[in-house]
N, C-alpha and C. Protein backbone atom coordinates (compact mmCIF):
# COMPACT_ATOMS: atom_id res chain seq x y z
N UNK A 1 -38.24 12.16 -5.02
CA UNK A 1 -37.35 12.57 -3.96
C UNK A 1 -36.77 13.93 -4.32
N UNK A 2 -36.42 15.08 -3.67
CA UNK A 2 -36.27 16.08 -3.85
C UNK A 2 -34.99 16.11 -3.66
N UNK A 3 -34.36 17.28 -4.17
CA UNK A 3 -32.91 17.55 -4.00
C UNK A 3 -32.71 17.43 -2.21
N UNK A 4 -33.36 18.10 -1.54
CA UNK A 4 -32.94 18.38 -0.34
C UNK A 4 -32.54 16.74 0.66
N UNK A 5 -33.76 16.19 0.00
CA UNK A 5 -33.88 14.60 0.80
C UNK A 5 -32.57 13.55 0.39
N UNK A 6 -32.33 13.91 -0.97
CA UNK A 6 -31.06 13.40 -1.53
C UNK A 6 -30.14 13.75 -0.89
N UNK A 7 -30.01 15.31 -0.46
CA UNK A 7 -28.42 15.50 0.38
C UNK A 7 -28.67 15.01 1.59
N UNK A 8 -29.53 14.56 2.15
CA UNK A 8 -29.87 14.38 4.04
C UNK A 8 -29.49 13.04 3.67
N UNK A 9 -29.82 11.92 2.63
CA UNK A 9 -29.73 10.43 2.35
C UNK A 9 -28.41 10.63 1.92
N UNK A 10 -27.32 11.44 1.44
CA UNK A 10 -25.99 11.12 1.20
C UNK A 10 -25.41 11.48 2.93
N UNK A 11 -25.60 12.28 3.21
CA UNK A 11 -25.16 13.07 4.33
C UNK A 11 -24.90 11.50 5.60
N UNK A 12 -25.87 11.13 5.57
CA UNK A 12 -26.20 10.32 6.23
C UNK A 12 -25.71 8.91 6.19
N UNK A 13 -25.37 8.41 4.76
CA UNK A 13 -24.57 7.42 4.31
C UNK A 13 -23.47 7.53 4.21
N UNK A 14 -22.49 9.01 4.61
CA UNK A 14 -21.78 9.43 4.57
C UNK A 14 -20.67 9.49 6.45
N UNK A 15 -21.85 9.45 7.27
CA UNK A 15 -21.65 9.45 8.61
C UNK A 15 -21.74 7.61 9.29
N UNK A 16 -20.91 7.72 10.14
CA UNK A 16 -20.27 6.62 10.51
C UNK A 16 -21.44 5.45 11.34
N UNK A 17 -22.67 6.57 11.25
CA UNK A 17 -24.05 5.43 11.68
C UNK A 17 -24.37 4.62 10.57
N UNK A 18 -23.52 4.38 9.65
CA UNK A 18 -24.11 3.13 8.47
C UNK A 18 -24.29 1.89 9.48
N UNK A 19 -22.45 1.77 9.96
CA UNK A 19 -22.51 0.71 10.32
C UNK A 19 -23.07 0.15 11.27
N UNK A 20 -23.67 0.97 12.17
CA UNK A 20 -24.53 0.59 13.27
C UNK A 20 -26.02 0.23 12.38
N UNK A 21 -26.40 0.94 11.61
CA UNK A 21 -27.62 0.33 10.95
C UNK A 21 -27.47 -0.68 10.28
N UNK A 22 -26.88 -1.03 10.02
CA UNK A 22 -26.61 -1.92 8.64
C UNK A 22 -26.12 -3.68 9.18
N UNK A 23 -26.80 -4.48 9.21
CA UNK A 23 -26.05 -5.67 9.13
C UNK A 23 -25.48 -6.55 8.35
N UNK A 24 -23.91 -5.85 8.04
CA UNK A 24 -23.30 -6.39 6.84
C UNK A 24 -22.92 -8.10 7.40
N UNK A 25 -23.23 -8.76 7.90
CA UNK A 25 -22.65 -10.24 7.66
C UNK A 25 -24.33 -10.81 6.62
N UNK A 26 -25.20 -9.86 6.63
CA UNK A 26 -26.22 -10.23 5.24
C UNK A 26 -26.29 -10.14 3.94
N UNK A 27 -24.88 -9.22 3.80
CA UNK A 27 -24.35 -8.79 2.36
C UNK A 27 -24.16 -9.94 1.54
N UNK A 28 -24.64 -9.74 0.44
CA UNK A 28 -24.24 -10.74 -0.90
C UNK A 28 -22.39 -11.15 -0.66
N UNK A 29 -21.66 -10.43 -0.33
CA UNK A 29 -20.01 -10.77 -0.04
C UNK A 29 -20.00 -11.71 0.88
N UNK A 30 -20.71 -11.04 2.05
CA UNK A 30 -20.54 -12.21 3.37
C UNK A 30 -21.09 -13.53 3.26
N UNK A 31 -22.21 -13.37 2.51
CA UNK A 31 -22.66 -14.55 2.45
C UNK A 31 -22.26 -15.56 0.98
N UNK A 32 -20.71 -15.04 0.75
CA UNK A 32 -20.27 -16.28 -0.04
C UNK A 32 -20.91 -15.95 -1.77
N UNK A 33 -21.49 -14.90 -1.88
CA UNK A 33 -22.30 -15.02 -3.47
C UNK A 33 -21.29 -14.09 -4.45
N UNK A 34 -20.95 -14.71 -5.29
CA UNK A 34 -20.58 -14.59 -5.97
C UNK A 34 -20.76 -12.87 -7.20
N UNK A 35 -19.35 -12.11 -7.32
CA UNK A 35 -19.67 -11.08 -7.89
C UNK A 35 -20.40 -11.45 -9.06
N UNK A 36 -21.36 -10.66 -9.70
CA UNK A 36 -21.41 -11.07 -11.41
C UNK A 36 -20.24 -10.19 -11.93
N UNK A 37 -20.12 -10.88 -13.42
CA UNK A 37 -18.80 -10.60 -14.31
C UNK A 37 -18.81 -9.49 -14.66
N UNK A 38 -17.67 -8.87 -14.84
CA UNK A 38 -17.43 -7.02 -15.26
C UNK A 38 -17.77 -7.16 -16.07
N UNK A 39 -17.81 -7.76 -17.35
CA UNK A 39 -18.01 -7.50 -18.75
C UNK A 39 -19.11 -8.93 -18.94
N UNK A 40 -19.88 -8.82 -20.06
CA UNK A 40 -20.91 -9.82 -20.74
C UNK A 40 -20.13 -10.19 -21.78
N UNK A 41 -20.28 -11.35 -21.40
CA UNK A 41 -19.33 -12.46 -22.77
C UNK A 41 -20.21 -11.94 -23.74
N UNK A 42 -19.50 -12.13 -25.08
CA UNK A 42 -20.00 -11.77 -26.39
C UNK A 42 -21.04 -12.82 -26.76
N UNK A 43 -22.09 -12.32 -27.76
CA UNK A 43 -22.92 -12.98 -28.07
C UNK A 43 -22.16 -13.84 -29.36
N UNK A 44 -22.59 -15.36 -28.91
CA UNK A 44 -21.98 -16.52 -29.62
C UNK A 44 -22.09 -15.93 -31.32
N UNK A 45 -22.84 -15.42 -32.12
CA UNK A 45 -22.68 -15.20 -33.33
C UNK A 45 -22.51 -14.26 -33.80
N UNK A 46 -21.34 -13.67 -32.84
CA UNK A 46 -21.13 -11.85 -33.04
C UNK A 46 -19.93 -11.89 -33.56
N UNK A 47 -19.66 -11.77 -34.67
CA UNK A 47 -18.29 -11.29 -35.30
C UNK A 47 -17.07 -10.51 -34.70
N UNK A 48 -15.79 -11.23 -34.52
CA UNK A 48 -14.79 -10.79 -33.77
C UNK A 48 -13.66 -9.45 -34.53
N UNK A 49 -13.32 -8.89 -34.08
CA UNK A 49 -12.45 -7.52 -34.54
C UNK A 49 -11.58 -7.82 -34.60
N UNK A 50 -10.45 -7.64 -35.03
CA UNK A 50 -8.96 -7.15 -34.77
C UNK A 50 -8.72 -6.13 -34.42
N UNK A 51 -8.37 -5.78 -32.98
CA UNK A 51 -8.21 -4.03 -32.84
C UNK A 51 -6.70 -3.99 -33.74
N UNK A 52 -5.81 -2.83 -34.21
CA UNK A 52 -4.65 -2.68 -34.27
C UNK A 52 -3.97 -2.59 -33.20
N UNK A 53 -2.52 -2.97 -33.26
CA UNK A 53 -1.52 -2.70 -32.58
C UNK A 53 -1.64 -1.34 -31.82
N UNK A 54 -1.53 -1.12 -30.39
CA UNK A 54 -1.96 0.48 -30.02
C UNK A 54 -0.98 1.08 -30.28
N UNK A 55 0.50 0.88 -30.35
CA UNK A 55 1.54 1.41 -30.43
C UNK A 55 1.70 2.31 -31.80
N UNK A 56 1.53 1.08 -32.16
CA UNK A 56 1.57 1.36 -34.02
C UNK A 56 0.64 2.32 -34.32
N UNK A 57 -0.40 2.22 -34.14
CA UNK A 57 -1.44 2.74 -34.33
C UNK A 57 -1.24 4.66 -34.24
N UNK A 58 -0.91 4.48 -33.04
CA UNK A 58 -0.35 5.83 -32.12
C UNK A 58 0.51 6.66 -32.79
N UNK A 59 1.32 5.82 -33.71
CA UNK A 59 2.21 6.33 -34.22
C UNK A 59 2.01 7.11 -35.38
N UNK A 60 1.31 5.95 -35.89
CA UNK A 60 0.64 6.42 -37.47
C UNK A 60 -0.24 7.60 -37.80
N UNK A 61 -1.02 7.64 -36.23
CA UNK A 61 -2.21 9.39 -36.58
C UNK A 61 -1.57 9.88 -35.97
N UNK A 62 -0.48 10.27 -34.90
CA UNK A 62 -0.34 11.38 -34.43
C UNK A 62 1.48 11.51 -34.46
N UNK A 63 1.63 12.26 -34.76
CA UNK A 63 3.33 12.63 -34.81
C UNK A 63 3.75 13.48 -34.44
N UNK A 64 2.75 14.62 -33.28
CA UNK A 64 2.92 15.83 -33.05
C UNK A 64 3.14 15.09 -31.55
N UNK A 65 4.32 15.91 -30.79
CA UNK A 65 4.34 15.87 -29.44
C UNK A 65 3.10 15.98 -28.46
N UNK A 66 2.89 15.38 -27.45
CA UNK A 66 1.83 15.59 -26.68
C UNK A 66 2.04 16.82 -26.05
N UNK A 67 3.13 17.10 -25.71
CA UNK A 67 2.90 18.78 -25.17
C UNK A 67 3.04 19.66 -26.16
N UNK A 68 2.64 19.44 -27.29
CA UNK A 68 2.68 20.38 -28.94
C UNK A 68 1.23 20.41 -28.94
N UNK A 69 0.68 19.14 -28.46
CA UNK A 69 -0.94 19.21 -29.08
C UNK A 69 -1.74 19.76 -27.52
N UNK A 70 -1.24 19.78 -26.65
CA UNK A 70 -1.82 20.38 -25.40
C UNK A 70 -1.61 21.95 -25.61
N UNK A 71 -0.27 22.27 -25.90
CA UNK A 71 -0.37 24.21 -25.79
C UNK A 71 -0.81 24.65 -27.26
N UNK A 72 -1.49 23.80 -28.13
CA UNK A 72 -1.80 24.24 -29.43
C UNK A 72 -3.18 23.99 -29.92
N UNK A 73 -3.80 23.53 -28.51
CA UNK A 73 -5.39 23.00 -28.48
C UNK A 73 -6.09 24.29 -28.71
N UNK A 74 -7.14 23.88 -29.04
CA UNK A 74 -8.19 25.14 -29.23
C UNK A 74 -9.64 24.47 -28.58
N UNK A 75 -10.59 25.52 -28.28
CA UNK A 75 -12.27 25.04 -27.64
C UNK A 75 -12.99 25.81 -29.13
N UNK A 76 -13.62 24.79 -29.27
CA UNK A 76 -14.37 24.80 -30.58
C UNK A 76 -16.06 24.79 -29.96
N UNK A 77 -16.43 24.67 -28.79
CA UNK A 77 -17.78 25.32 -27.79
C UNK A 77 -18.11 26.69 -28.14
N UNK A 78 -19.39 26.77 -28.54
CA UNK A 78 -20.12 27.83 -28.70
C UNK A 78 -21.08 28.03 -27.54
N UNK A 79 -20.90 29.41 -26.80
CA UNK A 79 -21.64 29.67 -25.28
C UNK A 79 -22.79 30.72 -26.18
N UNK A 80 -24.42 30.56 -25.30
CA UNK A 80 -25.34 31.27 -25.52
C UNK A 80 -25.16 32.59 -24.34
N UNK A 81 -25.48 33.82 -24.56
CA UNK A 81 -26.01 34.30 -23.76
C UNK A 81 -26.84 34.46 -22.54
N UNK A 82 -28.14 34.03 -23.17
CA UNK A 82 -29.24 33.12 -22.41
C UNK A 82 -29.18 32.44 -21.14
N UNK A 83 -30.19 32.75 -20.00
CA UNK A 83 -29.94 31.89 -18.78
C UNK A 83 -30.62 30.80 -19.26
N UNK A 84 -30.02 29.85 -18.13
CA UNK A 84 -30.82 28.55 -17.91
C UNK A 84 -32.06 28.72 -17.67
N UNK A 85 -33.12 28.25 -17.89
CA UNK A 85 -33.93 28.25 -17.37
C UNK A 85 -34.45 26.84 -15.85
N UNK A 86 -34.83 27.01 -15.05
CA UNK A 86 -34.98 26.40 -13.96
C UNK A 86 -34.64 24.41 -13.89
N UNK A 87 -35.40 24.51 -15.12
CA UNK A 87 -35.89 22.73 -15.74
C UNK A 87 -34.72 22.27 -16.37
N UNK A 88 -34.14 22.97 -17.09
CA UNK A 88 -32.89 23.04 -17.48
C UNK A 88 -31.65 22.61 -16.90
N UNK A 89 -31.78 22.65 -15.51
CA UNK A 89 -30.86 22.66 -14.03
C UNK A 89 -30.58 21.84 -13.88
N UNK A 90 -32.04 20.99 -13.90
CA UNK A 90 -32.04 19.71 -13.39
C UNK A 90 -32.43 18.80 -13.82
């Protein structure tokens, strides 16, 4: 599918003829089915963590104000010269 066909297929899902195409009382919702679960239960012989306390935690690495570490940030990104080349794009 080409870029162009992609914007005509958003464009289009985007305009208010979905709902005339579409017969949502066939939807997995309408018809009663059940979401699957946000998360995958852990595998039964997978060793459990203790995260730390977040508070605590928070406390312990950072002691610098959040607006100390925002106007004292630095970009550590190195930019090439070099164009993209085409393939690159996309």
């Amino acid at each position: 599918m080409t870029n162009n066909d992609q914007d005509l297929q958003g464009r289009k899902f985007l305009k208010d003829i979905v709902r005339l195409e579409t017969d949502f009382s066939q939807t997995d919702q309408s018809r009663g089915i059940l979401a699957p679960p946000a998360e995958k239960p852990p595998e039964k012989d997978c060793a459990r963590i203790q995260l730390p306390d977040g508070i605590k935690a928070l406390k312990n690495c950072c002691t610098d104000a959040l607006s100390d570490c925002i106007l004292l940030r630095q970009s550590v990104r190195n930019f090439s010269d070099a164009r993209l080349s085409l393939e690159q794009c996309i």
